[in-house]
C-alpha atoms as a PDB file:
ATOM      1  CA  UNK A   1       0.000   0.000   0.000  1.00  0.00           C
ATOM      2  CA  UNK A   2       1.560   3.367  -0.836  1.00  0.00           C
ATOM      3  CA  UNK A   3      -0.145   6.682  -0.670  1.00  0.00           C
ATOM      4  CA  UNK A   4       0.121   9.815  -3.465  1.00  0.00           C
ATOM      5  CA  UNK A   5      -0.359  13.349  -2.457  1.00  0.00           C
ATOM      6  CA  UNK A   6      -1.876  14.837  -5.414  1.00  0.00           C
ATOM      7  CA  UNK A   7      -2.446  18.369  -3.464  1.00  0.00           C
ATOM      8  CA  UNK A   8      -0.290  20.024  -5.428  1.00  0.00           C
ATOM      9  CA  UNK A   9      -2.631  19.325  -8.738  1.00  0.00           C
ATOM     10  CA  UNK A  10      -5.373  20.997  -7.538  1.00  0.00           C
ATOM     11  CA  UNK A  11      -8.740  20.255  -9.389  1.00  0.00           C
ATOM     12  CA  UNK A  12      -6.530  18.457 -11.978  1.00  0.00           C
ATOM     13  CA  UNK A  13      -5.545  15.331 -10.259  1.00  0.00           C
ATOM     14  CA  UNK A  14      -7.857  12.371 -12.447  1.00  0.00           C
ATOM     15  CA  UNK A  15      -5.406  11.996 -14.878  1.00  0.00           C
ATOM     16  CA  UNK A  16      -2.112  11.770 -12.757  1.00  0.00           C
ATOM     17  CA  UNK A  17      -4.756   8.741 -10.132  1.00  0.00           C
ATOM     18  CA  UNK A  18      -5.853   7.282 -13.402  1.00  0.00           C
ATOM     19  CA  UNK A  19      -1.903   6.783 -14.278  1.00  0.00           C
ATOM     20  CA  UNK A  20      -1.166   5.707 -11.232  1.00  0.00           C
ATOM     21  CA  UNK A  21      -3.449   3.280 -10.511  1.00  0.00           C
ATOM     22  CA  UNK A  22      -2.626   1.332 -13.987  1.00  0.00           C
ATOM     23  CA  UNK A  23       0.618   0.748 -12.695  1.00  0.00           C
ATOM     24  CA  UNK A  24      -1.021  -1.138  -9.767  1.00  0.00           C
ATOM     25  CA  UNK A  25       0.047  -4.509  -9.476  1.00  0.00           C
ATOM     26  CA  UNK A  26      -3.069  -7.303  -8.184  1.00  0.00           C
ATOM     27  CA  UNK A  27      -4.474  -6.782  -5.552  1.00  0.00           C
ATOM     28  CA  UNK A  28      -2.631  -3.796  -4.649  1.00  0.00           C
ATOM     29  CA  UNK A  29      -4.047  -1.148  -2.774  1.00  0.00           C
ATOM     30  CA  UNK A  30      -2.823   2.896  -3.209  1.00  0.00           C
ATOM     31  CA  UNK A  31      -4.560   6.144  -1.253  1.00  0.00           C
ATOM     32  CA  UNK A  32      -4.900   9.029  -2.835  1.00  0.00           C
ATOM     33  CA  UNK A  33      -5.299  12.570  -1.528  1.00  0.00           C
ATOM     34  CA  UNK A  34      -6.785  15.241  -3.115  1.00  0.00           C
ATOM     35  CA  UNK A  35      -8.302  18.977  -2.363  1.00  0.00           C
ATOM     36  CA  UNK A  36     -11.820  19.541  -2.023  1.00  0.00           C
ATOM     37  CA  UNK A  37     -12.105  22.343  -3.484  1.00  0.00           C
ATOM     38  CA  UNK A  38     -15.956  22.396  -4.438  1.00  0.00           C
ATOM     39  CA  UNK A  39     -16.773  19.239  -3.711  1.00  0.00           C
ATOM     40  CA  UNK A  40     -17.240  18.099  -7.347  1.00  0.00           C
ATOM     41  CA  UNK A  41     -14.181  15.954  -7.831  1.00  0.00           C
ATOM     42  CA  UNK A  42     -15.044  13.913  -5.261  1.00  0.00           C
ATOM     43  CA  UNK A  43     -17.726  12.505  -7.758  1.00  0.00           C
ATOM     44  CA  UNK A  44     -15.832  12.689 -10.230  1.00  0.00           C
ATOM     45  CA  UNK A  45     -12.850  10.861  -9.176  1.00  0.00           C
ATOM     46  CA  UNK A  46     -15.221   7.655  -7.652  1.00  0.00           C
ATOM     47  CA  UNK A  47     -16.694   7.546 -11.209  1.00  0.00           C
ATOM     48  CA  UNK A  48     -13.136   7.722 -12.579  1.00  0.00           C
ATOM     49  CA  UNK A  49     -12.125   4.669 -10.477  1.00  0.00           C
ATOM     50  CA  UNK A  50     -15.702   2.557 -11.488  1.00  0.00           C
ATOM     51  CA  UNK A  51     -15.023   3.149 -14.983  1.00  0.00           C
ATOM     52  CA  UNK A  52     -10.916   2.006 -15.203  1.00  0.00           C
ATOM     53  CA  UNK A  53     -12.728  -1.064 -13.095  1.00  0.00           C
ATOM     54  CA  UNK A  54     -11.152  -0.591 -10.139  1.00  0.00           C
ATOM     55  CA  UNK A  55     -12.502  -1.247  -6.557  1.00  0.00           C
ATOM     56  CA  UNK A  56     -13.257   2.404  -4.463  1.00  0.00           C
ATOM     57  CA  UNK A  57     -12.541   0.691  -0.922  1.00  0.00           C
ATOM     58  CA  UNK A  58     -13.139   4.065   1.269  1.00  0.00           C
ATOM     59  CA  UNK A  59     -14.035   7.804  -0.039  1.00  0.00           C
ATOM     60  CA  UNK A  60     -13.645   9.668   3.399  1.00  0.00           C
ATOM     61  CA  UNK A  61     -12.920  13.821   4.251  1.00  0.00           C
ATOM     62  CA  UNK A  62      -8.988  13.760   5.919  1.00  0.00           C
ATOM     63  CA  UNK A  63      -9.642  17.244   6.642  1.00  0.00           C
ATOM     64  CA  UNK A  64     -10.908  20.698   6.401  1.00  0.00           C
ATOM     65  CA  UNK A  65      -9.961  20.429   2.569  1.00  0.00           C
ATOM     66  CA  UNK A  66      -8.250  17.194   1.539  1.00  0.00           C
ATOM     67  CA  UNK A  67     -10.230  14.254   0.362  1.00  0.00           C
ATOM     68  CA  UNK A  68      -8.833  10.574   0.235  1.00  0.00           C
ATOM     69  CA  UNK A  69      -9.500   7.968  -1.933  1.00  0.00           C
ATOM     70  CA  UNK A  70      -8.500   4.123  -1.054  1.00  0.00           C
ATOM     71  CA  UNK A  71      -8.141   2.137  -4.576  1.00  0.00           C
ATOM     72  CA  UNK A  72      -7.775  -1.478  -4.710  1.00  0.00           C
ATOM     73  CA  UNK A  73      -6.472  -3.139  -8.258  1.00  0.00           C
ATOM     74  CA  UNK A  74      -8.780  -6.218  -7.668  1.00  0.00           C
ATOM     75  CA  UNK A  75      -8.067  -9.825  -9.159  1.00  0.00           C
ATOM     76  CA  UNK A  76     -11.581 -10.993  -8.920  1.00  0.00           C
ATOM     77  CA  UNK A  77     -13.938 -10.472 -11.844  1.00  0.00           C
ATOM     78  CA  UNK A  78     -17.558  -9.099 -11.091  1.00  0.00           C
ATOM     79  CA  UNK A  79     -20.362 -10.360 -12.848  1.00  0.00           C
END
């Protein structure tokens, strides 16, 4: 498990997870943290994760204004 501070992106951060997270290995599980900001990225970064077809484990506030994001590279095939 490893955690990335994508802060410093600002409102720009989906691209930088999305790379990230395809250099997950099985069953590996990364945190991302993120700014708030307005509240919309938050939505937009859990359908981000659905649709690469990763697992969103936890979506939780860390703070005043950072978000994080646990993201699990799963094995198992849904249905």
């Amino acid at each position: 498990m490893q955690r990335y501070d994508l802060r410093h992106l600002g409102d720009n951060f989906i691209d930088r997870m999305l790379e990230i997270m395809t250099e997950l290995k099985e069953d590996e599980v990364a945190i991302f943290m993120f700014e708030i900001g307005d509240f919309s990225p938050i939505q937009k970064s859990a359908d981000a994760v659905k649709e690469a077809g990763y697992e969103l484990m936890n979506s939780l506030k860390f703070n005043e204004v950072d978000w994080t994001l646990v993201v699990k590279k799963s094995s198992k095939v849904e249905s």
